[in-house]
C-alpha atoms as a PDB file:
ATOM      1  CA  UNK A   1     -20.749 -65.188  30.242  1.00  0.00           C
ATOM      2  CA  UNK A   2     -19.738 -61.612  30.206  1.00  0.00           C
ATOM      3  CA  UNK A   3     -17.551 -62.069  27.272  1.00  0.00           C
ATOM      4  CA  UNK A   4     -20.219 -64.088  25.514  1.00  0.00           C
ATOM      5  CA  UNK A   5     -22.684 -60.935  25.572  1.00  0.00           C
ATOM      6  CA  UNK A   6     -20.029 -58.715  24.617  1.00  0.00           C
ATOM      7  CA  UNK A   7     -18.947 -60.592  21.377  1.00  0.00           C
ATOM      8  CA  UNK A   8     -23.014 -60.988  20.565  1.00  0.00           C
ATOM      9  CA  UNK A   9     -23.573 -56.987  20.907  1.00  0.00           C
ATOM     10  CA  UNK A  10     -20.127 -56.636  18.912  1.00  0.00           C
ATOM     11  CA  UNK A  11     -21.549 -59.372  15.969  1.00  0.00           C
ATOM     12  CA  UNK A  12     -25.140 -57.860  15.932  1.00  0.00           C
ATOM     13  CA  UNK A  13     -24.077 -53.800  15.725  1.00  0.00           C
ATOM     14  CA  UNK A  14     -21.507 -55.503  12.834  1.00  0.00           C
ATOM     15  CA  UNK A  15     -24.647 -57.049  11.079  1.00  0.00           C
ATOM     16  CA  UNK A  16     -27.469 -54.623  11.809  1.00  0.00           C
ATOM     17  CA  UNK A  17     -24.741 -51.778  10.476  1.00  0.00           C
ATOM     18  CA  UNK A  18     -24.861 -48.036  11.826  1.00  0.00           C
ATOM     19  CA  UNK A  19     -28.461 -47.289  10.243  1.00  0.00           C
ATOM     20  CA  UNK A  20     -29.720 -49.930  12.228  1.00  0.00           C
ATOM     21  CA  UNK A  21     -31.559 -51.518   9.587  1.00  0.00           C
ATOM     22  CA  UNK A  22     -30.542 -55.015   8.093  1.00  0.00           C
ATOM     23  CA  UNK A  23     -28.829 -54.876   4.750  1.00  0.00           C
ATOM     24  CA  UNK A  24     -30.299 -56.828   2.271  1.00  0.00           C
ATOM     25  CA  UNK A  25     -28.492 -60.180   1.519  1.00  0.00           C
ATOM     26  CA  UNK A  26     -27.260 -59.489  -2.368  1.00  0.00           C
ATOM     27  CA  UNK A  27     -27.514 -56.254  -4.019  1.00  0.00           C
ATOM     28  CA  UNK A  28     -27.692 -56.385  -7.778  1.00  0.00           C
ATOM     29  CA  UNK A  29     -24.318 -56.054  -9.711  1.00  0.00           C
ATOM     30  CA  UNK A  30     -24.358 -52.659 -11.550  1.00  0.00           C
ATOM     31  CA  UNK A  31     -22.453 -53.511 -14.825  1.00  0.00           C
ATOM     32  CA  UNK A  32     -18.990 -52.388 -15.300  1.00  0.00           C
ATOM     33  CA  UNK A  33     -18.483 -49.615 -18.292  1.00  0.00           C
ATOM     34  CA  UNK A  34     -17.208 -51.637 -21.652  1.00  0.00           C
ATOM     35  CA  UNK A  35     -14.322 -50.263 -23.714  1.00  0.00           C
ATOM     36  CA  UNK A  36     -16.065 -49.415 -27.176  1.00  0.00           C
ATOM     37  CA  UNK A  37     -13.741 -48.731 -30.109  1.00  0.00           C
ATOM     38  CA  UNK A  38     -13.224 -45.562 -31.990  1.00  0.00           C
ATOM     39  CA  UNK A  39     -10.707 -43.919 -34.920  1.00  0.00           C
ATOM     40  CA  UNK A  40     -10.391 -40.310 -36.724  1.00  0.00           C
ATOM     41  CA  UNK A  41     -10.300 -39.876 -40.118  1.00  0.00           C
ATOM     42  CA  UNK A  42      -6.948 -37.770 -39.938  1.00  0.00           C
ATOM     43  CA  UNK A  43      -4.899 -37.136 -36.481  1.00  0.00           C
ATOM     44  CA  UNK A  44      -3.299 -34.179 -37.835  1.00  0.00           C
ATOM     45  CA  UNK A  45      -6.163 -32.685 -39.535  1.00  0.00           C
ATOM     46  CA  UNK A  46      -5.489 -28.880 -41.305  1.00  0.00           C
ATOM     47  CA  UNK A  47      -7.639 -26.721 -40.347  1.00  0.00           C
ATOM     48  CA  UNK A  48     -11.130 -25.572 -42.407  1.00  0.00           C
ATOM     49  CA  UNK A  49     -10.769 -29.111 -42.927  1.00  0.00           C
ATOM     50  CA  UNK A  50     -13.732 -32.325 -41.471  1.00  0.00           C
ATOM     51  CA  UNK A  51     -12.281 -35.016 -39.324  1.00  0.00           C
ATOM     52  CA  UNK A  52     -14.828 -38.277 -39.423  1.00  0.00           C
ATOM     53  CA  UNK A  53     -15.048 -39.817 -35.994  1.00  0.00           C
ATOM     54  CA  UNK A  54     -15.537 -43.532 -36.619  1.00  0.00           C
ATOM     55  CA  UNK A  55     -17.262 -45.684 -33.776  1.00  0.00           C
ATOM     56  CA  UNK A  56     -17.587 -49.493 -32.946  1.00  0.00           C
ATOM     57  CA  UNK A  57     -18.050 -52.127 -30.674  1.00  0.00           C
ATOM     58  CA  UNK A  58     -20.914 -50.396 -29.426  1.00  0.00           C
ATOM     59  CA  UNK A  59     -24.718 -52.378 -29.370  1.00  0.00           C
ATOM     60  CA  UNK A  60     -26.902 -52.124 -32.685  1.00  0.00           C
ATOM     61  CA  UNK A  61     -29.891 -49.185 -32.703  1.00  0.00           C
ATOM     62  CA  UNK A  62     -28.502 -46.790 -29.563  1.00  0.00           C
ATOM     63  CA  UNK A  63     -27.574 -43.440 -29.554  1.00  0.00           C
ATOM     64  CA  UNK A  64     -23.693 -42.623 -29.599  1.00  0.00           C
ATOM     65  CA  UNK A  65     -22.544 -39.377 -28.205  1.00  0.00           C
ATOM     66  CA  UNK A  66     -19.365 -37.458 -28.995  1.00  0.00           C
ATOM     67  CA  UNK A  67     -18.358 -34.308 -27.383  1.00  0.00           C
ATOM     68  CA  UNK A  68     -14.999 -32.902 -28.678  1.00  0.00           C
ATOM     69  CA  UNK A  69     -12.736 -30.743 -26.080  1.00  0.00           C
ATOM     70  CA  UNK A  70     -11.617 -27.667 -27.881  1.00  0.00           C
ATOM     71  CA  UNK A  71      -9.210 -25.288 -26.315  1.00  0.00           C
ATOM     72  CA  UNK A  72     -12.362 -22.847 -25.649  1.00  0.00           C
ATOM     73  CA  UNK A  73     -15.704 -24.962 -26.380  1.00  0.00           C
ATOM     74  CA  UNK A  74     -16.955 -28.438 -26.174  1.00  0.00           C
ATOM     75  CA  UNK A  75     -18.718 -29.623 -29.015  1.00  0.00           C
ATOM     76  CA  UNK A  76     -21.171 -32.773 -28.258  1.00  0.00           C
ATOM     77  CA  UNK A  77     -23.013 -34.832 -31.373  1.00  0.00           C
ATOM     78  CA  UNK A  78     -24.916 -37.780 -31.308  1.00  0.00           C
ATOM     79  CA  UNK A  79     -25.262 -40.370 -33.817  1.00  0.00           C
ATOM     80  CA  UNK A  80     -27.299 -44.121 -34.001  1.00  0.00           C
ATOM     81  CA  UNK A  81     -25.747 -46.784 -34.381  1.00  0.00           C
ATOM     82  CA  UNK A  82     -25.931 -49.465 -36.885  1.00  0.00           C
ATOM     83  CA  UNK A  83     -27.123 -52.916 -36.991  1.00  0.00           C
ATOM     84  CA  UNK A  84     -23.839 -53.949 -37.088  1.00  0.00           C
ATOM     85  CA  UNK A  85     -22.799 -51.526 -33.817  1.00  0.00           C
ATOM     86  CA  UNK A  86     -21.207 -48.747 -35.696  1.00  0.00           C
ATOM     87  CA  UNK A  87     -21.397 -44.928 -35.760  1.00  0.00           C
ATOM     88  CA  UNK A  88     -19.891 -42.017 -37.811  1.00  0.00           C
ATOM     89  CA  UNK A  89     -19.948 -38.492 -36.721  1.00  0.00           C
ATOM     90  CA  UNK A  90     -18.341 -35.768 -38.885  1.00  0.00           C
ATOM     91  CA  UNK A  91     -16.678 -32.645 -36.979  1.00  0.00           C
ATOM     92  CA  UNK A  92     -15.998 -29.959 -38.767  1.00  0.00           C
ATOM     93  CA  UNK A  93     -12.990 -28.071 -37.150  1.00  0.00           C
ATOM     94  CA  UNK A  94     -12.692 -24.848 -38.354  1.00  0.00           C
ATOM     95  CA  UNK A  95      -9.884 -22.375 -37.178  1.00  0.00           C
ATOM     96  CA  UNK A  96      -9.581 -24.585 -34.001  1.00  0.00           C
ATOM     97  CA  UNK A  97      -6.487 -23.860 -32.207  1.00  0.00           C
ATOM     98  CA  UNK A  98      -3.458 -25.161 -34.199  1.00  0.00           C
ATOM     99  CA  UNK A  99      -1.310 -27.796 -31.640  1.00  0.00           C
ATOM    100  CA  UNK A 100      -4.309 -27.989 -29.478  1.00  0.00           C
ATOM    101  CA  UNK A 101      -4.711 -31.816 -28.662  1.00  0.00           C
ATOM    102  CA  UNK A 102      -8.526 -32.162 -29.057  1.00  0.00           C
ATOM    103  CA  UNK A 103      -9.950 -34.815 -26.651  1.00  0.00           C
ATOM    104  CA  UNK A 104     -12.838 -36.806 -28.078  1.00  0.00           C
ATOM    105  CA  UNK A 105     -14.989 -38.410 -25.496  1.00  0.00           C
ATOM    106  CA  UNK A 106     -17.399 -41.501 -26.715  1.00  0.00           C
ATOM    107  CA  UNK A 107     -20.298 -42.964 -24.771  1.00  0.00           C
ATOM    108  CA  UNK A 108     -23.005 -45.173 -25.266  1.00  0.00           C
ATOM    109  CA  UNK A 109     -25.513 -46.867 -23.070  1.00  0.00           C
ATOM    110  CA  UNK A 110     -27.951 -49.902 -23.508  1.00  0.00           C
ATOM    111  CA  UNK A 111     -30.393 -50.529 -20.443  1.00  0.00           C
ATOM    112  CA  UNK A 112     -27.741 -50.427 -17.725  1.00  0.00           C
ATOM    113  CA  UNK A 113     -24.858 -51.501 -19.464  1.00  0.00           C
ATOM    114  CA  UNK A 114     -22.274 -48.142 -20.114  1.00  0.00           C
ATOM    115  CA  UNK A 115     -19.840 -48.011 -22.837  1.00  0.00           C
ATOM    116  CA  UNK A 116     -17.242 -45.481 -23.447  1.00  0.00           C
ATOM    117  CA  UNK A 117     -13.957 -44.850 -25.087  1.00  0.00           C
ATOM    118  CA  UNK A 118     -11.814 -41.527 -26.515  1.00  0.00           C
ATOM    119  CA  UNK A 119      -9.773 -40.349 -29.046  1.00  0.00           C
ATOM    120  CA  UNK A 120      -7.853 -37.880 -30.474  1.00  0.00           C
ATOM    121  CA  UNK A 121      -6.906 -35.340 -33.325  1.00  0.00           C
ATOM    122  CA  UNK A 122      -4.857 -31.851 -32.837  1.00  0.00           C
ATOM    123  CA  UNK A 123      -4.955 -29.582 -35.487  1.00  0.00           C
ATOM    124  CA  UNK A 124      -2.449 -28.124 -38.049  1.00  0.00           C
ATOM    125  CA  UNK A 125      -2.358 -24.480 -39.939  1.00  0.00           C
ATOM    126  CA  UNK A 126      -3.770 -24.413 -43.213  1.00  0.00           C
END
């Protein structure tokens, strides 16, 4: 008998959890992040020069958001995209830092679902 009580305490602190509250039965999914797609015009761009970042595989009529990692500033842009789930945003790159490897980060989001991807482009000397 004891050891019947003493698995039933051990089975209802395991269900009832720390909070003492029950935890619902199923809690709703949260979507994982989808891989959307995107290109540069030019990896190797010179610089003074525009590099065009090309997006796809995102949903039709939702705002896209770049942000390009410089070697000293971040530079975010947003663009819609199209029917057809594509977006262009045009960067242009100045005197950025010759050789510096310039990260572009991509995201998108419809309702709940996250997408997100990256690229790159690291400037040459004009």
């Amino acid at each position: 008998m004891r050891r019947f009580v003493k698995s039933l305490i051990v089975a209802t602190v395991l269900t009832v959890g720390s909070t003492g509250l029950l935890a619902p039965a199923a809690e709703a999914a949260v979507p994982a992040t989808k891989k959307c797609s995107v290109t540069v015009s030019t990896s190797r761009p010179y610089q003074y020069s525009t590099v065009t970042v090309n997006v796809s595989k995102v949903p039709a009529s939702v705002t896209v958001t770049t942000s390009a990692k410089y070697k000293t500033t971040t530079t975010k842009k947003t663009a819609k995209s199209t029917s057809q789930g594509k977006a262009s945003v045009k960067y242009a790159i100045s005197r950025a830092t010759p050789n510096y490897k310039v990260v572009v980060s991509v995201t998108a989001k419809k309702g709940a679902q996250k997408y997100a991807c990256s690229t790159s482009f690291t400037p040459r000397k004009k």
